[in-house]
PDB file of N, CA and C in Angstrom:
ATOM      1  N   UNK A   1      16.835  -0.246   3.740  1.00  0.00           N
ATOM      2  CA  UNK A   1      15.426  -0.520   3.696  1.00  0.00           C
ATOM      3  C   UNK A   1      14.864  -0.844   5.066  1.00  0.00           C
ATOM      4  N   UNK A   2      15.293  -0.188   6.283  1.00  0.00           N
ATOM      5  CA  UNK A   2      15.288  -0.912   7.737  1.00  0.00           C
ATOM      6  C   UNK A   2      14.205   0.002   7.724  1.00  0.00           C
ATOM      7  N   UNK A   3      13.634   1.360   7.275  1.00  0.00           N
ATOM      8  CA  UNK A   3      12.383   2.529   7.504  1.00  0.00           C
ATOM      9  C   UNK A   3      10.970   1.447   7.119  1.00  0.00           C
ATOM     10  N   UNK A   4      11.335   0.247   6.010  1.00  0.00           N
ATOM     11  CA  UNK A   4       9.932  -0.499   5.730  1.00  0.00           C
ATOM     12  C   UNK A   4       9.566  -1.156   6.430  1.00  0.00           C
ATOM     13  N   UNK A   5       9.913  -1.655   7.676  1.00  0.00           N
ATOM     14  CA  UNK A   5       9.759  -2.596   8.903  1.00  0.00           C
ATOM     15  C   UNK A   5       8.306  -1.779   9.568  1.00  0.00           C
ATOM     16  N   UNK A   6       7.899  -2.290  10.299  1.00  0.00           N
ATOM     17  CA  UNK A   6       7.129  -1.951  11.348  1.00  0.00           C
ATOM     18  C   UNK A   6       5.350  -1.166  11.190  1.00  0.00           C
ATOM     19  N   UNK A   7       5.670  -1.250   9.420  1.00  0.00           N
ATOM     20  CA  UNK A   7       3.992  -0.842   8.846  1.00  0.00           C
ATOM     21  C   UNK A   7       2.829  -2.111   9.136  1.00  0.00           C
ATOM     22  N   UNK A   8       1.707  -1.017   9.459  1.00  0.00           N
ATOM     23  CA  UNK A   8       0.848  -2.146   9.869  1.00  0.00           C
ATOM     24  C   UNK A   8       0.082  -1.914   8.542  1.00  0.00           C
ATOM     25  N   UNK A   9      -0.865  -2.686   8.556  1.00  0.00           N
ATOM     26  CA  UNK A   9      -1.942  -2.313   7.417  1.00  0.00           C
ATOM     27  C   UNK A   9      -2.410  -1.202   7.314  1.00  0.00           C
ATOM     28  N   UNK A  10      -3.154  -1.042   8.645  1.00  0.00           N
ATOM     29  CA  UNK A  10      -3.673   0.564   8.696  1.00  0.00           C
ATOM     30  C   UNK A  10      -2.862   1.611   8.346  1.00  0.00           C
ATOM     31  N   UNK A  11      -1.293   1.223   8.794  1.00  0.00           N
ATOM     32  CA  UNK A  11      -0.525   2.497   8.986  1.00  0.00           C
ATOM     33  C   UNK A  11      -0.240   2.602   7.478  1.00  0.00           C
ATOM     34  N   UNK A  12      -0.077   1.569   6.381  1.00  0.00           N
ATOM     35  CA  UNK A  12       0.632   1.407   4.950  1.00  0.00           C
ATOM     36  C   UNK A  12      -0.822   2.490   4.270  1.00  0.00           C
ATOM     37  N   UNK A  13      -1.673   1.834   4.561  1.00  0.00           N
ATOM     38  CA  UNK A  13      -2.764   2.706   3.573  1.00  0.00           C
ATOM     39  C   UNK A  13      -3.041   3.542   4.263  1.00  0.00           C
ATOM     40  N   UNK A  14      -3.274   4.152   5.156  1.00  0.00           N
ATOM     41  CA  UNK A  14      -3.419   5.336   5.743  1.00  0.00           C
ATOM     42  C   UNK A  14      -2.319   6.359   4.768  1.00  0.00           C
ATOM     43  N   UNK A  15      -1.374   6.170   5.196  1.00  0.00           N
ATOM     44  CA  UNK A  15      -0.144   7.043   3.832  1.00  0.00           C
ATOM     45  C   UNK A  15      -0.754   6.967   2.641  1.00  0.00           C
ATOM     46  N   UNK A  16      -1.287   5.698   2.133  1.00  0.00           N
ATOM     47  CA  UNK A  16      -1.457   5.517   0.791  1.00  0.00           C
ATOM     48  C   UNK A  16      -2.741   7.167   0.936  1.00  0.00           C
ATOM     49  N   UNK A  17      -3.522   7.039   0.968  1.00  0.00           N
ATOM     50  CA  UNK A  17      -4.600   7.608   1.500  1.00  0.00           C
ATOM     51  C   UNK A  17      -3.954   9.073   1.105  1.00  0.00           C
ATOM     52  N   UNK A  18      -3.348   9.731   2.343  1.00  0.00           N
ATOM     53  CA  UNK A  18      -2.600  10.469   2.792  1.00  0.00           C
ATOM     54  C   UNK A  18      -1.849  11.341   0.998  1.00  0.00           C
ATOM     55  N   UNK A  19      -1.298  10.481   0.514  1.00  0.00           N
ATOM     56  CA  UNK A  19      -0.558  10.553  -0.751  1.00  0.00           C
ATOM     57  C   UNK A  19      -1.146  10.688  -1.803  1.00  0.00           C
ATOM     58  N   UNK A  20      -2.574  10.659  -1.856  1.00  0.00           N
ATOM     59  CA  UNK A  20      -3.607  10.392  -2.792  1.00  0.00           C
ATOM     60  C   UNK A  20      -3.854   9.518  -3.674  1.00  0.00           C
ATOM     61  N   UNK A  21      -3.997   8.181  -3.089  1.00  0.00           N
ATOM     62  CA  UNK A  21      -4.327   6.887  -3.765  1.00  0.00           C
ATOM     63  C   UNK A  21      -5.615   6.735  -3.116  1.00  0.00           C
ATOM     64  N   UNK A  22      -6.576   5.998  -4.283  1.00  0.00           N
ATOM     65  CA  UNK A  22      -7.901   6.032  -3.857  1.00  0.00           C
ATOM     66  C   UNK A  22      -8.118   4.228  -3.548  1.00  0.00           C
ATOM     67  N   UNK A  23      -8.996   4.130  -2.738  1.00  0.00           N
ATOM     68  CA  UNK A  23      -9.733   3.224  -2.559  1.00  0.00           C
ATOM     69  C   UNK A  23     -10.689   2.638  -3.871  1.00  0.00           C
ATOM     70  N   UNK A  24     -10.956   1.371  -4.391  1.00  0.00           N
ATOM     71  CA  UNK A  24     -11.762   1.128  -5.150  1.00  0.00           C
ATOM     72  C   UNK A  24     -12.615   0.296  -4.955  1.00  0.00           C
ATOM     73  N   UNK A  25     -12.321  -0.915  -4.329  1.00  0.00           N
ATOM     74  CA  UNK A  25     -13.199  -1.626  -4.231  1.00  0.00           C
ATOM     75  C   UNK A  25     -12.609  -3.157  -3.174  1.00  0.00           C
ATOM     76  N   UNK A  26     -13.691  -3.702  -2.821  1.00  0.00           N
ATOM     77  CA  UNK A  26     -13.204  -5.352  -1.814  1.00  0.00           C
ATOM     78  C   UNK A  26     -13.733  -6.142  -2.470  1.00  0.00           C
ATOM     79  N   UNK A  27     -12.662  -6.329  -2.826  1.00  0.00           N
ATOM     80  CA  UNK A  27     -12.938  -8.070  -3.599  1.00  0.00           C
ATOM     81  C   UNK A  27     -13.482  -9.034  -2.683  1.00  0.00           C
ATOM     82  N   UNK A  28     -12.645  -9.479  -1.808  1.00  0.00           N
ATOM     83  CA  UNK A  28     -13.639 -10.171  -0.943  1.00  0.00           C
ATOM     84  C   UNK A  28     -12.830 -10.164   0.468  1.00  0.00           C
ATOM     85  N   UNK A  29     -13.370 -10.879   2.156  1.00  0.00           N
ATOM     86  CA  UNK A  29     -12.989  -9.865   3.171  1.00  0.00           C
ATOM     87  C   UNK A  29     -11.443  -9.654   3.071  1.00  0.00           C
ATOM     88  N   UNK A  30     -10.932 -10.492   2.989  1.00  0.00           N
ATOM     89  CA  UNK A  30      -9.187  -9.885   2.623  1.00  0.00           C
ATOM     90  C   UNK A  30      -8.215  -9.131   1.800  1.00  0.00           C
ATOM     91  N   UNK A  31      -8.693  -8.232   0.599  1.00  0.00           N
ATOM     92  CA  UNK A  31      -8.466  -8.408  -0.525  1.00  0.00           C
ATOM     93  C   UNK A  31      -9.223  -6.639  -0.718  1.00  0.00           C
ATOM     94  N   UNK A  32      -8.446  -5.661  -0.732  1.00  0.00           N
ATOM     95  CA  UNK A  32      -8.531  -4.851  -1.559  1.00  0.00           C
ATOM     96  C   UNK A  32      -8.368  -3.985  -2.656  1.00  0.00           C
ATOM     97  N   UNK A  33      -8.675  -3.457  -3.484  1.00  0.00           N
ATOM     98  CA  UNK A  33      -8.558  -3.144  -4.685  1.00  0.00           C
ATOM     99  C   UNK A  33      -7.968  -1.386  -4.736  1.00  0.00           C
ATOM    100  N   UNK A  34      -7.236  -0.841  -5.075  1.00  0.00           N
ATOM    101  CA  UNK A  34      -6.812   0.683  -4.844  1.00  0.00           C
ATOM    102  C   UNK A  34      -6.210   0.643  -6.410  1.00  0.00           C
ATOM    103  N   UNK A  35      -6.439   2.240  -6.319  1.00  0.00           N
ATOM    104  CA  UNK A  35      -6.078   3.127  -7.460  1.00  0.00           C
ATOM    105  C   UNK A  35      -5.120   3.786  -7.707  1.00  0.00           C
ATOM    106  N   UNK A  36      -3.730   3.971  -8.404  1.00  0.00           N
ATOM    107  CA  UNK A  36      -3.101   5.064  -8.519  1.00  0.00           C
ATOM    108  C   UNK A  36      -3.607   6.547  -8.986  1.00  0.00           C
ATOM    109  N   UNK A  37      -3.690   6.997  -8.597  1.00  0.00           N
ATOM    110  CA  UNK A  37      -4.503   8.379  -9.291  1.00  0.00           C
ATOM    111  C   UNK A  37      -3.309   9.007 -10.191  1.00  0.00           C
ATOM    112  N   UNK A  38      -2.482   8.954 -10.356  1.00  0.00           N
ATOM    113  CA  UNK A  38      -1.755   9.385 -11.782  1.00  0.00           C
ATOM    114  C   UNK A  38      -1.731   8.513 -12.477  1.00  0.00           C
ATOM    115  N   UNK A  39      -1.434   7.301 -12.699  1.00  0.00           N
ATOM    116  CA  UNK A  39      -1.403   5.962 -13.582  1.00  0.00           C
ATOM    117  C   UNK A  39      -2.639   5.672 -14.138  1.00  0.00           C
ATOM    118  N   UNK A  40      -3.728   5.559 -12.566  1.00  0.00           N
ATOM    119  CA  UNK A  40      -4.870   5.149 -13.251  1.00  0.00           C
ATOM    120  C   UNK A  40      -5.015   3.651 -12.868  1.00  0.00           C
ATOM    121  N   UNK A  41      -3.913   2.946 -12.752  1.00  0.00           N
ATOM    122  CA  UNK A  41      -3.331   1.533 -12.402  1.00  0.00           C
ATOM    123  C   UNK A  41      -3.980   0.247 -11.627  1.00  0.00           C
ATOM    124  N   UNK A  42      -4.623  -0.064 -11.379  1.00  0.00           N
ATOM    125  CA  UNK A  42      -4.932  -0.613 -10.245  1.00  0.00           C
ATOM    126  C   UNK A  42      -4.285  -1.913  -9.846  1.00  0.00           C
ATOM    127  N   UNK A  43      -4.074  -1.864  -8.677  1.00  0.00           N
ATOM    128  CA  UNK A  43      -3.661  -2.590  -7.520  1.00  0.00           C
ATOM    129  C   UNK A  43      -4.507  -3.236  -6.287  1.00  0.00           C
ATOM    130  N   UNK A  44      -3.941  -4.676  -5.866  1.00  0.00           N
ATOM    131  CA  UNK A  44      -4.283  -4.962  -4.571  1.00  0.00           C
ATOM    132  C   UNK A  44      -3.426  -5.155  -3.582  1.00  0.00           C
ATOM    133  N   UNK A  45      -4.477  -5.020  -2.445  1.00  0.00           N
ATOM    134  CA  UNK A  45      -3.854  -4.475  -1.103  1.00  0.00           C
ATOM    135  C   UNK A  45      -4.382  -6.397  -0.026  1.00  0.00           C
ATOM    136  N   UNK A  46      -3.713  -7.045   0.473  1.00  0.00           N
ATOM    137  CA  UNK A  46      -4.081  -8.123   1.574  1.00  0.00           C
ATOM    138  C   UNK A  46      -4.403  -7.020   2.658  1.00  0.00           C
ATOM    139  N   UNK A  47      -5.408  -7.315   3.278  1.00  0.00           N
ATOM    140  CA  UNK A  47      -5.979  -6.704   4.678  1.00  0.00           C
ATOM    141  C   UNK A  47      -4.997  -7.746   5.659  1.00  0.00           C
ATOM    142  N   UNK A  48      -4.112  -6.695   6.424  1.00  0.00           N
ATOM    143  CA  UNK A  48      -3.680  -7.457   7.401  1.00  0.00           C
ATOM    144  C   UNK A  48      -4.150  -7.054   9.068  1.00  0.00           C
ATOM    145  N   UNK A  49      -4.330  -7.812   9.894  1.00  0.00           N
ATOM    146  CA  UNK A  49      -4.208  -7.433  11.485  1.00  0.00           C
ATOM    147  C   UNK A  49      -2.884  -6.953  11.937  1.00  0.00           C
ATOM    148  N   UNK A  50      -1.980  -7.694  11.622  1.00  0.00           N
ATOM    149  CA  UNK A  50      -0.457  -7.366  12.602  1.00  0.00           C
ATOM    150  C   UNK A  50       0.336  -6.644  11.505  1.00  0.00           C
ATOM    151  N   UNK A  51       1.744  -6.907  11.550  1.00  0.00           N
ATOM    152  CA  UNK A  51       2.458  -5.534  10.923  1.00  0.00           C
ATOM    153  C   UNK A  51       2.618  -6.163   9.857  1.00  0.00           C
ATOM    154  N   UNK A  52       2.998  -5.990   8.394  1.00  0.00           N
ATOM    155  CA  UNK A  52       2.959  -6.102   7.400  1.00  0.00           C
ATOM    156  C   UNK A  52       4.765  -6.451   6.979  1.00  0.00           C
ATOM    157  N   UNK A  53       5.215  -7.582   6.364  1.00  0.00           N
ATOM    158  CA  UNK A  53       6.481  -7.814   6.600  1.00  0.00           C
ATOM    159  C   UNK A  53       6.993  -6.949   4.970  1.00  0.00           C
ATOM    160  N   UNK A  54       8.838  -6.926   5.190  1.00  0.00           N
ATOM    161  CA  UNK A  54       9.312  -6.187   4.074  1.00  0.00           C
ATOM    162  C   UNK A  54       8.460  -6.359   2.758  1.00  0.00           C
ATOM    163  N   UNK A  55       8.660  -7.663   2.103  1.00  0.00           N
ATOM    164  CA  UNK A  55       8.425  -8.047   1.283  1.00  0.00           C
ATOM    165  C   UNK A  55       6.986  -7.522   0.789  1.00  0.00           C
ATOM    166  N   UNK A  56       5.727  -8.053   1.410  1.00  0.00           N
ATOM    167  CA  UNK A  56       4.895  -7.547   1.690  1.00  0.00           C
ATOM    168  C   UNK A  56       4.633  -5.890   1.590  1.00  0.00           C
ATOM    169  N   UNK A  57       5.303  -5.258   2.437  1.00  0.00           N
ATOM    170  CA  UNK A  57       4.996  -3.793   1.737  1.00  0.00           C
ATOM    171  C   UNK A  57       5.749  -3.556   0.405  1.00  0.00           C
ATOM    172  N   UNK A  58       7.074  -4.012   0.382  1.00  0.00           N
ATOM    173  CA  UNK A  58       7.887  -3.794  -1.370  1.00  0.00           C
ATOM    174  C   UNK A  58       6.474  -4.077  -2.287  1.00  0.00           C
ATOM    175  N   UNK A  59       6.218  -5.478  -2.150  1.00  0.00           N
ATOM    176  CA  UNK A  59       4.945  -5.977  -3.116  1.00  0.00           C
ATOM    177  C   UNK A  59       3.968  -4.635  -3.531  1.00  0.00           C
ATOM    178  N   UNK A  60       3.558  -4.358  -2.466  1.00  0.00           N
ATOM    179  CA  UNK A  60       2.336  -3.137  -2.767  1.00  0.00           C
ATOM    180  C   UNK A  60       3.020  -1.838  -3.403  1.00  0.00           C
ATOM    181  N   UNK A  61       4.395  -1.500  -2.663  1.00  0.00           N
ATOM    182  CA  UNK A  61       4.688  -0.316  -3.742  1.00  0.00           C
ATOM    183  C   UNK A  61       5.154  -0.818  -4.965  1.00  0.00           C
ATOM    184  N   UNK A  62       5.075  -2.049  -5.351  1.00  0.00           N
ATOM    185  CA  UNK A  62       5.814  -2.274  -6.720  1.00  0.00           C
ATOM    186  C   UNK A  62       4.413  -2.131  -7.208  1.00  0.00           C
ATOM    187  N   UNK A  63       3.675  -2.725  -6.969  1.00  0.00           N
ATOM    188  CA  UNK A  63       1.879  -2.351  -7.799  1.00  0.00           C
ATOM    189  C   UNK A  63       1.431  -1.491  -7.495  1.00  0.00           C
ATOM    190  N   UNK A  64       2.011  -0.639  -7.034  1.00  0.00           N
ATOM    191  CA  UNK A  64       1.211   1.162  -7.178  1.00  0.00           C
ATOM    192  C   UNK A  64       2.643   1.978  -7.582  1.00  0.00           C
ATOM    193  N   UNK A  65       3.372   1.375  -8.446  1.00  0.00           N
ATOM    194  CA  UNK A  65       4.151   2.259  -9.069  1.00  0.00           C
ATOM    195  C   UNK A  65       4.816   3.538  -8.253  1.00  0.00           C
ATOM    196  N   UNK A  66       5.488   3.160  -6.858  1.00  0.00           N
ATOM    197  CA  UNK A  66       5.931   4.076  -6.093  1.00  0.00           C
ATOM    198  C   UNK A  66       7.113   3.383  -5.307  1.00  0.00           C
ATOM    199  N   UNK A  67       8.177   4.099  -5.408  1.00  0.00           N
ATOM    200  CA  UNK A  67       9.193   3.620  -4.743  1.00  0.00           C
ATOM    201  C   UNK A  67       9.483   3.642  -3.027  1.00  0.00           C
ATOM    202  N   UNK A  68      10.236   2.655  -2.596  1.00  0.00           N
ATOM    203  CA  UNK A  68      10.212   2.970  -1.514  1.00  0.00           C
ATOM    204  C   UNK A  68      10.880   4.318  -0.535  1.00  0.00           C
ATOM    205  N   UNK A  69      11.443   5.013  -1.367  1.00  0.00           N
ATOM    206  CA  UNK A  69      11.875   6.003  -0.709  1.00  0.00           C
ATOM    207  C   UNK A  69      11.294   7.398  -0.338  1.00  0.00           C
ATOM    208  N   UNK A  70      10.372   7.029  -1.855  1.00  0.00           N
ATOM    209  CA  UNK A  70       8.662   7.996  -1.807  1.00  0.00           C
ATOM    210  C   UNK A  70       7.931   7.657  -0.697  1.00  0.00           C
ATOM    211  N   UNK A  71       7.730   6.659  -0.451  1.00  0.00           N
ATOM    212  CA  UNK A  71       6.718   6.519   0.266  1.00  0.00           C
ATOM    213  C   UNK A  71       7.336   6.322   1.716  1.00  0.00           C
ATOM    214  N   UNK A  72       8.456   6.207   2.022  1.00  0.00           N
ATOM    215  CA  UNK A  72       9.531   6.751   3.184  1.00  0.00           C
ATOM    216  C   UNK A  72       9.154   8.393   3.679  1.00  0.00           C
ATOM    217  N   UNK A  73       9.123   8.901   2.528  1.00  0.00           N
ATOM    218  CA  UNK A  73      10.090  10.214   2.892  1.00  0.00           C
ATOM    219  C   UNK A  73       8.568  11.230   2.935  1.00  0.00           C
ATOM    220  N   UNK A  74       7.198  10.853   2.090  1.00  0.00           N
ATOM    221  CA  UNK A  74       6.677  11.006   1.927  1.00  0.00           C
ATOM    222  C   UNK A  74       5.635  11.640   3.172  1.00  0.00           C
TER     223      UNK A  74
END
């Protein structure tokens, strides 16, 4: 799991993006709301400045129903 290191915010949803997960909505300034577009699912995203730690990105692919090797290899 050493490939999940070094995502920043921008760089995590940018892929998300990229992969076709939609944007939905800001809860409030930290705090966004995204869509799985096959599930339907929704998920939130913490707005970060600096890089985003393991845990932290695991968290988000466990609530958008995508593994980490998808979104590795992806």
């Amino acid at each position: 799991m050493n490939n999940l290191s070094g995502y920043s915010y921008f760089t995590a949803t940018a892929k998300l993006i990229f992969m076709g997960f939609k944007f939905h909505s800001e809860i409030d300034n930290n705090i966004e709301k995204w869509i799985n577009p096959v599930t339907n699912k929704k998920f939130l995203i913490k707005k970060s400045t600096g890089k985003l730690s393991k845990d932290e990105l695991l968290d988000i692919l466990k609530q958008a129903d995508i593994g980490f090797e998808e979104f590795i290899n992806y």
